[in-house]
N, C-alpha and C. Protein backbone atom coordinates (compact mmCIF):
# COMPACT_ATOMS: atom_id res chain seq x y z
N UNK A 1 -8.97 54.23 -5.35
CA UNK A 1 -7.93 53.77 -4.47
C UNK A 1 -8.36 52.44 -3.85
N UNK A 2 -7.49 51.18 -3.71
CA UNK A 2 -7.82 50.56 -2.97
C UNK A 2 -7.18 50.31 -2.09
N UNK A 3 -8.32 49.75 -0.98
CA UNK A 3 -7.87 49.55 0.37
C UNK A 3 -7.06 48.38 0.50
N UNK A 4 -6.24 48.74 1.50
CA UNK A 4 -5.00 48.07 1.77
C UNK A 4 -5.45 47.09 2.48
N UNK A 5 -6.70 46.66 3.66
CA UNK A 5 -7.02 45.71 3.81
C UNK A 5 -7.56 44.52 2.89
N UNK A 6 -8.08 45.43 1.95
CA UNK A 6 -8.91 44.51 0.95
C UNK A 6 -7.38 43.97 -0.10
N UNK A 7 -6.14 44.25 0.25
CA UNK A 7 -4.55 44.07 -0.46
C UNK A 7 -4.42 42.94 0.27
N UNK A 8 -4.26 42.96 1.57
CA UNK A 8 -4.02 41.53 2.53
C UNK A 8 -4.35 40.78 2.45
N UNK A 9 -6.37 40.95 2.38
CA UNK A 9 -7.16 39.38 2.63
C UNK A 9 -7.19 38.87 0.67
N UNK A 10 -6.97 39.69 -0.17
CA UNK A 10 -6.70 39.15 -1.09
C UNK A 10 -5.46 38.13 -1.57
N UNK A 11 -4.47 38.64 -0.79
CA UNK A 11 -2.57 37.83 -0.66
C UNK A 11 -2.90 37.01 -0.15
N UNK A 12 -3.57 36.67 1.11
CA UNK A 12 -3.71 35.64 2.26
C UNK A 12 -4.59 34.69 0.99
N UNK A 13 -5.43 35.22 0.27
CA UNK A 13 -6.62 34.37 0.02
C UNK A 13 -5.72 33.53 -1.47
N UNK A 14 -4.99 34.19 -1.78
CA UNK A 14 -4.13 33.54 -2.83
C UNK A 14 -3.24 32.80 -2.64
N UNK A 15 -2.16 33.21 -1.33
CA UNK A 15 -1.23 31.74 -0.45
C UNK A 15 -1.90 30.84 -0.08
N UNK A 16 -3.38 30.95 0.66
CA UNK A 16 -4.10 29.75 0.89
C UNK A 16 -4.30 28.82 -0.27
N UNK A 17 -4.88 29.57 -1.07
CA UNK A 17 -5.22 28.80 -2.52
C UNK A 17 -3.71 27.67 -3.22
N UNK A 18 -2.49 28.60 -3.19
CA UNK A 18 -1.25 27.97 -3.58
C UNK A 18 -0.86 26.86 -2.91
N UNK A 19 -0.99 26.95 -1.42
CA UNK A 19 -0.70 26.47 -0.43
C UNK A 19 -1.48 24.96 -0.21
N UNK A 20 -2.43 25.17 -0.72
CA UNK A 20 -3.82 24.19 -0.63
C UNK A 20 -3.28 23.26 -2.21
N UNK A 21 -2.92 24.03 -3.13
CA UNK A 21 -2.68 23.49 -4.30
C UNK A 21 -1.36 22.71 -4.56
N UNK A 22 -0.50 23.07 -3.67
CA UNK A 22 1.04 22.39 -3.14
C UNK A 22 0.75 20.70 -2.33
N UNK A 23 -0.08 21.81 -1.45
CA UNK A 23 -0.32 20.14 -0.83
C UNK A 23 -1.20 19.15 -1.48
N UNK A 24 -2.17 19.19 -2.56
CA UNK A 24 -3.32 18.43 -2.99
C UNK A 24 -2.40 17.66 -4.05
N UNK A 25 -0.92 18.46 -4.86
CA UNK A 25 0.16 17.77 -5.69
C UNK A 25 0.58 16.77 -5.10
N UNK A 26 0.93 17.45 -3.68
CA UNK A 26 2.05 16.39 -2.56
C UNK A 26 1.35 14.70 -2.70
N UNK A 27 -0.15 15.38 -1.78
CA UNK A 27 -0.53 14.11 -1.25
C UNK A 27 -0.80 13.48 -2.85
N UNK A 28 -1.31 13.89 -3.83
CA UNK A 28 -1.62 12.70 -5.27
C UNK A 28 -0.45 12.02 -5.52
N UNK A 29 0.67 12.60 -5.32
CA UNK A 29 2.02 12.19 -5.58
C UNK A 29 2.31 10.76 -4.59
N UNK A 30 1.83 11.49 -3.35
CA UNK A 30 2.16 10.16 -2.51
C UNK A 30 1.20 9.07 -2.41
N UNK A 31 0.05 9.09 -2.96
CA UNK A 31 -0.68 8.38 -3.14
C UNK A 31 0.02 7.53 -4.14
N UNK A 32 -0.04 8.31 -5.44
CA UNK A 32 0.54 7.42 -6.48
C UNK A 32 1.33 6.63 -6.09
N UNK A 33 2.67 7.43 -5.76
CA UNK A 33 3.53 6.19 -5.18
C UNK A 33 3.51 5.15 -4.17
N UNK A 34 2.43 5.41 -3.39
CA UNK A 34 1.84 4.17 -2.92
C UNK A 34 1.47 2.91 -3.18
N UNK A 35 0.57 3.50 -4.09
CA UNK A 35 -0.53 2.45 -4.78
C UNK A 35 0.75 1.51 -5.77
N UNK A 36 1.72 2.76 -6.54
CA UNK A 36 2.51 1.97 -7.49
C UNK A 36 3.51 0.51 -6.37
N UNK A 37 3.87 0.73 -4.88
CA UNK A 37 4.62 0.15 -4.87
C UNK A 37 3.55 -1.25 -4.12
N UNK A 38 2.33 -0.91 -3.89
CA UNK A 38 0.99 -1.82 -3.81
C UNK A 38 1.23 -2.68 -5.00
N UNK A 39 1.33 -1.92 -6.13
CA UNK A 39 1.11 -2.88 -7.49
C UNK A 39 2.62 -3.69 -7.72
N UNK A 40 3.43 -3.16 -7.69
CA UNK A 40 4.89 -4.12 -7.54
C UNK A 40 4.77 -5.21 -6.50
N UNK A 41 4.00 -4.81 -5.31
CA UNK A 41 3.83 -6.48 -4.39
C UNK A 41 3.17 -7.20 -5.09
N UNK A 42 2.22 -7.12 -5.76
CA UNK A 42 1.00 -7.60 -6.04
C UNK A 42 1.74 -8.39 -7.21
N UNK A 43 2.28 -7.94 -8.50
CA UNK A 43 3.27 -8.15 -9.44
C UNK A 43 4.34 -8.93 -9.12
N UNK A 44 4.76 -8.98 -8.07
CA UNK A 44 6.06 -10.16 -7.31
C UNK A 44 5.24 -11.06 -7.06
N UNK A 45 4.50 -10.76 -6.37
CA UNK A 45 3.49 -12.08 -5.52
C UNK A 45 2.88 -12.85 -6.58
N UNK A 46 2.40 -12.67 -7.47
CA UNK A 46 1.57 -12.87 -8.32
C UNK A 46 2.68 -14.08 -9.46
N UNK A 47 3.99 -13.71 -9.53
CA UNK A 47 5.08 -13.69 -10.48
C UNK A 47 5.51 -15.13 -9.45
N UNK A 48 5.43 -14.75 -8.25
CA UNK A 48 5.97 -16.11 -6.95
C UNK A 48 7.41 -16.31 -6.98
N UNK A 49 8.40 -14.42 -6.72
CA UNK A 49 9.13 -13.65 -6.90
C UNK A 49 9.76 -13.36 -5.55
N UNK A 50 10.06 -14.07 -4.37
CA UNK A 50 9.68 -13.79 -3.11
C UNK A 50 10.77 -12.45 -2.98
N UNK A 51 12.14 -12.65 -3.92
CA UNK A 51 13.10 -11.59 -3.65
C UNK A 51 12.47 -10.17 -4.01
N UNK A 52 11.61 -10.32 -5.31
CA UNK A 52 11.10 -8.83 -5.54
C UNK A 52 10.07 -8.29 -4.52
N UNK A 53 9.44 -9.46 -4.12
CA UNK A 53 7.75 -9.06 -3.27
C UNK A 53 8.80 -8.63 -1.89
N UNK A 54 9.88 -8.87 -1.07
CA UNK A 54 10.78 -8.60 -0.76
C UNK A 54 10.93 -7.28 -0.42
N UNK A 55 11.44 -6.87 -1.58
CA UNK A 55 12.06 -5.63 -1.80
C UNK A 55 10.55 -4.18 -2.01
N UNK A 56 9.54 -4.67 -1.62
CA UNK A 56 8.25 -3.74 -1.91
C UNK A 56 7.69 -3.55 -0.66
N UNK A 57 8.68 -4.08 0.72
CA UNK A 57 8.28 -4.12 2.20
C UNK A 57 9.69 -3.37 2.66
N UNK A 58 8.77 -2.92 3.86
CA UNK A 58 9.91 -2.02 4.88
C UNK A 58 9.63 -2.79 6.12
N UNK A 59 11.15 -2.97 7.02
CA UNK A 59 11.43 -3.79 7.75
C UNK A 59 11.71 -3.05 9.08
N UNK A 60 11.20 -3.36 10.46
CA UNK A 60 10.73 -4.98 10.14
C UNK A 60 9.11 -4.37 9.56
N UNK A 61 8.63 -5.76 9.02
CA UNK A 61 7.57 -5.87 8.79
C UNK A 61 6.25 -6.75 9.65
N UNK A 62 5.11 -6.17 8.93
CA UNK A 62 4.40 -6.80 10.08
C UNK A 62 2.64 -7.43 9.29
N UNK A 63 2.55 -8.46 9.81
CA UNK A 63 1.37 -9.14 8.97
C UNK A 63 0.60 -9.94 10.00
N UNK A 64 -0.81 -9.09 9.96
CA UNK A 64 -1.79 -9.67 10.80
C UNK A 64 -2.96 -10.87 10.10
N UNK A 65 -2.81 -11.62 9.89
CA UNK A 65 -3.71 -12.72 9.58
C UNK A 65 -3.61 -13.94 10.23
N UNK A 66 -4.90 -14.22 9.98
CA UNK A 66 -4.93 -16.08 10.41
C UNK A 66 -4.86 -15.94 12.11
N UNK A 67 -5.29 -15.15 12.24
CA UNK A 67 -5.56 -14.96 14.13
C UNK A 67 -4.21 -14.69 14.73
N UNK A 68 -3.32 -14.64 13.62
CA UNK A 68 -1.49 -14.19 13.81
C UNK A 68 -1.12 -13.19 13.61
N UNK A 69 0.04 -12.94 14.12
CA UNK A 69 0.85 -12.08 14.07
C UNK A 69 2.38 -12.29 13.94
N UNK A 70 2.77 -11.83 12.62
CA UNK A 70 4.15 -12.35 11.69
C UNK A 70 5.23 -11.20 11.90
N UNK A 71 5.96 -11.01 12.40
CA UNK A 71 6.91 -10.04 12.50
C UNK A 71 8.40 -10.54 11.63
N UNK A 72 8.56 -9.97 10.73
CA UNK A 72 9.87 -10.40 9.53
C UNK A 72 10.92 -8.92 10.39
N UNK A 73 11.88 -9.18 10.87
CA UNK A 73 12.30 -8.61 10.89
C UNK A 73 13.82 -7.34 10.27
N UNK A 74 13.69 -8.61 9.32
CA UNK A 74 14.79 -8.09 7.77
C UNK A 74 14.25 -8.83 7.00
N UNK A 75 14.71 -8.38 5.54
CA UNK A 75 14.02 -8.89 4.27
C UNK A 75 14.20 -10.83 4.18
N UNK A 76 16.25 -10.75 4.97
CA UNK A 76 16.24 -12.62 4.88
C UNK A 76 15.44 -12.77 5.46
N UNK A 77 15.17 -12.63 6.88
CA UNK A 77 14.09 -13.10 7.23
C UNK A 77 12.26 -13.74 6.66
N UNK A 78 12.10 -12.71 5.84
CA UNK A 78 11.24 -12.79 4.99
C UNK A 78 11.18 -14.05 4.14
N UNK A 79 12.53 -13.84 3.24
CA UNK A 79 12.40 -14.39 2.36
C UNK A 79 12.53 -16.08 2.87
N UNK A 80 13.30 -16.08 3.45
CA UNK A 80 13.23 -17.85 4.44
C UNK A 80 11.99 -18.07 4.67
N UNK A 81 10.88 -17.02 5.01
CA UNK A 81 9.74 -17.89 6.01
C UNK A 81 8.56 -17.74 5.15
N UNK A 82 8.17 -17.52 3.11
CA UNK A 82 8.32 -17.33 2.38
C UNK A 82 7.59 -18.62 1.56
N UNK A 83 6.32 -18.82 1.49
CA UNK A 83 5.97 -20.72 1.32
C UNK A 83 4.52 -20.34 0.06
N UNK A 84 5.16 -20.05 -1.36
CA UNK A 84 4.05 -19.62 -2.27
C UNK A 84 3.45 -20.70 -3.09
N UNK A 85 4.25 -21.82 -2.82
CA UNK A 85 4.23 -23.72 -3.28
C UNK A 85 3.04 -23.47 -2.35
N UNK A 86 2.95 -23.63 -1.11
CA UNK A 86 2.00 -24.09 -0.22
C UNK A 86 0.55 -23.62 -0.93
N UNK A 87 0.75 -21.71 -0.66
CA UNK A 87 -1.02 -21.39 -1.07
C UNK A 87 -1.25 -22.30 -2.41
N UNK A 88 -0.52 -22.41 -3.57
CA UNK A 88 -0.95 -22.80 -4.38
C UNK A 88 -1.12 -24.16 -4.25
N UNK A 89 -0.61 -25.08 -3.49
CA UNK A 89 -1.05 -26.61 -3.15
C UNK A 89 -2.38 -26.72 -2.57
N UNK A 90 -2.15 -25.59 -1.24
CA UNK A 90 -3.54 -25.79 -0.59
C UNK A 90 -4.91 -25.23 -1.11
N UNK A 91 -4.78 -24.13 -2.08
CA UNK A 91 -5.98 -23.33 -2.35
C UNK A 91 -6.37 -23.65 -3.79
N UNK A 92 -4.95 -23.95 -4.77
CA UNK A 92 -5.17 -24.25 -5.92
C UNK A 92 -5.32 -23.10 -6.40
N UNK A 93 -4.22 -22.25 -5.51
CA UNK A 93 -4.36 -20.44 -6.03
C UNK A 93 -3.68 -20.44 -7.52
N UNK A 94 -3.72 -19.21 -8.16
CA UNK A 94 -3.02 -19.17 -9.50
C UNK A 94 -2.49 -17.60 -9.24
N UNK A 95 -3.46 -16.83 -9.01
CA UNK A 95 -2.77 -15.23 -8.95
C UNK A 95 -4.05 -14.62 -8.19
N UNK A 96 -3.42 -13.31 -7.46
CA UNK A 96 -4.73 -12.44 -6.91
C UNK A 96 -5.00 -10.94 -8.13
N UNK A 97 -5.85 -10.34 -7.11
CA UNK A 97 -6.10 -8.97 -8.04
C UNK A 97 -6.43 -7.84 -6.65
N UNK A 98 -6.16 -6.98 -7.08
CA UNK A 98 -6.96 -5.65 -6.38
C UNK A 98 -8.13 -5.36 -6.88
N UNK A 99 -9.68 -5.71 -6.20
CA UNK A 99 -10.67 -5.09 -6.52
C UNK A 99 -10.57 -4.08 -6.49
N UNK A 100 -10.25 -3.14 -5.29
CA UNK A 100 -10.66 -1.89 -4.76
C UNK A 100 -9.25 -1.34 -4.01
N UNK A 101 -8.97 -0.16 -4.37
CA UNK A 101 -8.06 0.66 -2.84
C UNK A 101 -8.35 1.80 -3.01
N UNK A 102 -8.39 2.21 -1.64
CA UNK A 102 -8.65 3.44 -1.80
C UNK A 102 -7.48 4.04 -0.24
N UNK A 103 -6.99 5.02 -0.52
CA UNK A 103 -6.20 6.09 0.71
C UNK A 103 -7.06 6.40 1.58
N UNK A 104 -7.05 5.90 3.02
CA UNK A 104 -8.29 5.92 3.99
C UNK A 104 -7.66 7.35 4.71
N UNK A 105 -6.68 7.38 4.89
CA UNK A 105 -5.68 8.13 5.45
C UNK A 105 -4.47 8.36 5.27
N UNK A 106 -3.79 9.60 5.72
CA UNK A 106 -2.39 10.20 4.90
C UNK A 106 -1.45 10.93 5.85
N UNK A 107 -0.52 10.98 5.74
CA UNK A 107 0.19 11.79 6.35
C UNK A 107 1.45 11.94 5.92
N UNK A 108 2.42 12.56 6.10
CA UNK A 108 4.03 13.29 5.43
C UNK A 108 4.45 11.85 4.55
N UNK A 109 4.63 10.96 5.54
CA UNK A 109 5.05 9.46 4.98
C UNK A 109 4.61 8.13 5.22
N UNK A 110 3.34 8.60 5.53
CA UNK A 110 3.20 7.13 5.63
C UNK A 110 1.35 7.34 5.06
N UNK A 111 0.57 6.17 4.65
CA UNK A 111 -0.73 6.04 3.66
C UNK A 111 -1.15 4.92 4.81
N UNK A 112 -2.76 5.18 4.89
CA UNK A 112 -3.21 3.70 5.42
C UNK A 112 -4.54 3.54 4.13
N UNK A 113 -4.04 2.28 3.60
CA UNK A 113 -4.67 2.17 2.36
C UNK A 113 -5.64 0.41 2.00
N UNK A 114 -7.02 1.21 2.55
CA UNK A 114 -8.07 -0.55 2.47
C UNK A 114 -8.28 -0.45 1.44
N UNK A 115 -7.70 -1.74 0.77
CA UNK A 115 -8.55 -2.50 -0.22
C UNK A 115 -9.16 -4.17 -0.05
N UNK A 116 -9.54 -4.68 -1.24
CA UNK A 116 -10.35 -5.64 -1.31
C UNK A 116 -9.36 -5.88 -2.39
N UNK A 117 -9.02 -7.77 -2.32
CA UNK A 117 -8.76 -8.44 -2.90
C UNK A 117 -9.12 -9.70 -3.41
N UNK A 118 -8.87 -10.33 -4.33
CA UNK A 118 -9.48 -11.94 -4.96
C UNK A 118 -8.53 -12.96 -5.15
N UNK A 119 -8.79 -13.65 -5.05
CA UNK A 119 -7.51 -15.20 -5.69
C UNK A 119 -8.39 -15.86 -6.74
N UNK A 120 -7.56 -16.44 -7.22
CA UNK A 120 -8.02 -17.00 -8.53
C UNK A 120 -7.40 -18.41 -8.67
N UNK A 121 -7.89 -19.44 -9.42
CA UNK A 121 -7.67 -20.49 -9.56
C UNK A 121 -7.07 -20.40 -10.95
N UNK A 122 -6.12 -21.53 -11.77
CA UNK A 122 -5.67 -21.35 -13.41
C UNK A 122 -6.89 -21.16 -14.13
N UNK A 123 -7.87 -22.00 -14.01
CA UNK A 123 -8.83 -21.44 -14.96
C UNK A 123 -9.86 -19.81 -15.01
N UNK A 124 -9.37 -19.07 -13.93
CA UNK A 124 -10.01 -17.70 -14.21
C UNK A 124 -10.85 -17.34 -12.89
N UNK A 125 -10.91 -18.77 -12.02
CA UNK A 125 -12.65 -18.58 -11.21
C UNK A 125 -11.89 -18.14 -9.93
N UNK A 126 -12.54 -17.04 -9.46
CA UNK A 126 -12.11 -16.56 -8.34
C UNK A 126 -13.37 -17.26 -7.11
N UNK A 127 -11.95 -17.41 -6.84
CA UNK A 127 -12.91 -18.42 -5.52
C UNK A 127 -12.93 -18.19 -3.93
N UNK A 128 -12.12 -16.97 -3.81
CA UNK A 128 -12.13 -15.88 -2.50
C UNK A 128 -12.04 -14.15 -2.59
N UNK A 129 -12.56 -13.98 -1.48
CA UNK A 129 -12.62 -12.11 -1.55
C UNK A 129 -12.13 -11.88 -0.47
N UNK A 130 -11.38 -10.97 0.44
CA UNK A 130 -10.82 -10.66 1.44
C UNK A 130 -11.02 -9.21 1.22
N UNK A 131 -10.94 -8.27 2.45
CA UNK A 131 -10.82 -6.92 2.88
C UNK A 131 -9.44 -6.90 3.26
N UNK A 132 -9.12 -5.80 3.56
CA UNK A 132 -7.35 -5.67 4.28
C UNK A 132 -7.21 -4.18 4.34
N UNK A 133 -6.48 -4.01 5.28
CA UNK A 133 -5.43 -2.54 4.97
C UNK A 133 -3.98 -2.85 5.20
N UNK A 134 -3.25 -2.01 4.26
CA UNK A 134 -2.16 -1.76 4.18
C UNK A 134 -1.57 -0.39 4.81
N UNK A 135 -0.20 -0.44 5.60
CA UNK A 135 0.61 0.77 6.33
C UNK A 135 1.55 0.58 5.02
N UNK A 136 1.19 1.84 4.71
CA UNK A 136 2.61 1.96 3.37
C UNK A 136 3.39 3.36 3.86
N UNK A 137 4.79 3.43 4.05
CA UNK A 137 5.78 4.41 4.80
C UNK A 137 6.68 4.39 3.96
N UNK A 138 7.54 5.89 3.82
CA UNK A 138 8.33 5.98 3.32
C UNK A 138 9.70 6.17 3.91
N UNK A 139 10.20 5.23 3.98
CA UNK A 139 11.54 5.08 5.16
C UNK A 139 13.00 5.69 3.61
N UNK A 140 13.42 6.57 4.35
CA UNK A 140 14.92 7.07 3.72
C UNK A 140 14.51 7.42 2.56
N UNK A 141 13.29 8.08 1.55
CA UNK A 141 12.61 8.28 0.52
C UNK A 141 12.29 7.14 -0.39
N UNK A 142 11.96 6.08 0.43
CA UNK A 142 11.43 4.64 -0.14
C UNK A 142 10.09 4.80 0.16
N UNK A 143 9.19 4.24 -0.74
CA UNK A 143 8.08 4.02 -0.16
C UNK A 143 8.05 2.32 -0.38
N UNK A 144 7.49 1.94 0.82
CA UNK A 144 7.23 0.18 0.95
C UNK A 144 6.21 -0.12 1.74
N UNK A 145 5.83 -1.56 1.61
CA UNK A 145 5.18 -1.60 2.68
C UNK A 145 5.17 -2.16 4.41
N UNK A 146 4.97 -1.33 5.55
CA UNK A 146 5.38 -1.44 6.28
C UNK A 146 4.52 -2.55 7.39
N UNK A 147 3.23 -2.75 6.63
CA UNK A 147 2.07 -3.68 7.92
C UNK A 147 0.96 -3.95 7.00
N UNK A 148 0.59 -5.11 6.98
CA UNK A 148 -0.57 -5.54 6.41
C UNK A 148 -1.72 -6.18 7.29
N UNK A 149 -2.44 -6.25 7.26
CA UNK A 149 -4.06 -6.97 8.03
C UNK A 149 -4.79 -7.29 7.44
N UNK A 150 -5.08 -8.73 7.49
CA UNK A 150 -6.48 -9.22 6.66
C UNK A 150 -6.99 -10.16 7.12
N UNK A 151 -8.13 -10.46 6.58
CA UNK A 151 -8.53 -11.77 6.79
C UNK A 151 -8.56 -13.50 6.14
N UNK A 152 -7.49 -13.29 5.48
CA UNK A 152 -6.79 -14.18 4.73
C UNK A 152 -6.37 -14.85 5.40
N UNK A 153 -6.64 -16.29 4.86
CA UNK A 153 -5.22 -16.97 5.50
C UNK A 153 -4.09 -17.02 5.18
């Protein structure tokens, strides 16, 4: 015969397990879709796309660099204040990359996600490295990005 306690902590020990296995789907899921809509900025930006890089932010938005603080508060907004002629005049940029990201932190909808990035010149030579984190949120089942920080100019 078995005991009916040893019936319980076995059920309990199997919802935990399900329960644990629901959420470990959730959060990879939202990771993924994180990172994917990380790689669509990166892919606009890169492209010098300002309407798509645009559309991969949730508004308002918010960007800490250069000892500043940029508040876009709709996408026109954005896209008016929007100057990808410039980096490439002044830096002789060509495209960046993601060294590194990693999900520092998580929650229902929103990711805080540091990575490390590079710029590159046309011929290949990367000639800066920056740290950053990204607030990526999912507003109305969008995920975008909602705040960036770096030390970029």
């Amino acid at each position: 015969m078995v005991d009916p306690m040893k019936k319980i902590v076995s059920a309990m020990v199997l919802a935990a397990a399900l329960f644990h296995g629901a959420c470990a789907t959730a959060a990879q899921t939202d990771d993924a879709a994180g990172l994917a809509v990380m790689d669509a900025f990166l892919a606009a930006f890169n492209a010098r796309d300002v309407s798509a890089w645009a559309d991969t932010l949730v508004y308002p938005h918010v960007r800490l660099a250069s000892g500043t603080v940029a508040v876009y508060p709709d996408r026109e907004a954005f896209i008016a204040s929007m100057r990808l002629d410039a980096l490439a005049a002044n830096e002789g940029w060509s495209h960046s990359t993601w060294d590194s990201r990693e999900v520092v932190q998580r929650g229902p909808d929103k990711l805080h996600i540091a990575t490390v990035f590079s710029r590159y010149h046309a011929n290949g030579e990367r000639y800066a490295t920056y740290r950053s984190l990204y607030v990526v949120e999912r507003v109305d089942g969008r995920w975008g990005i909602r705040a960036r920080s770096s030390f970029a100019p």
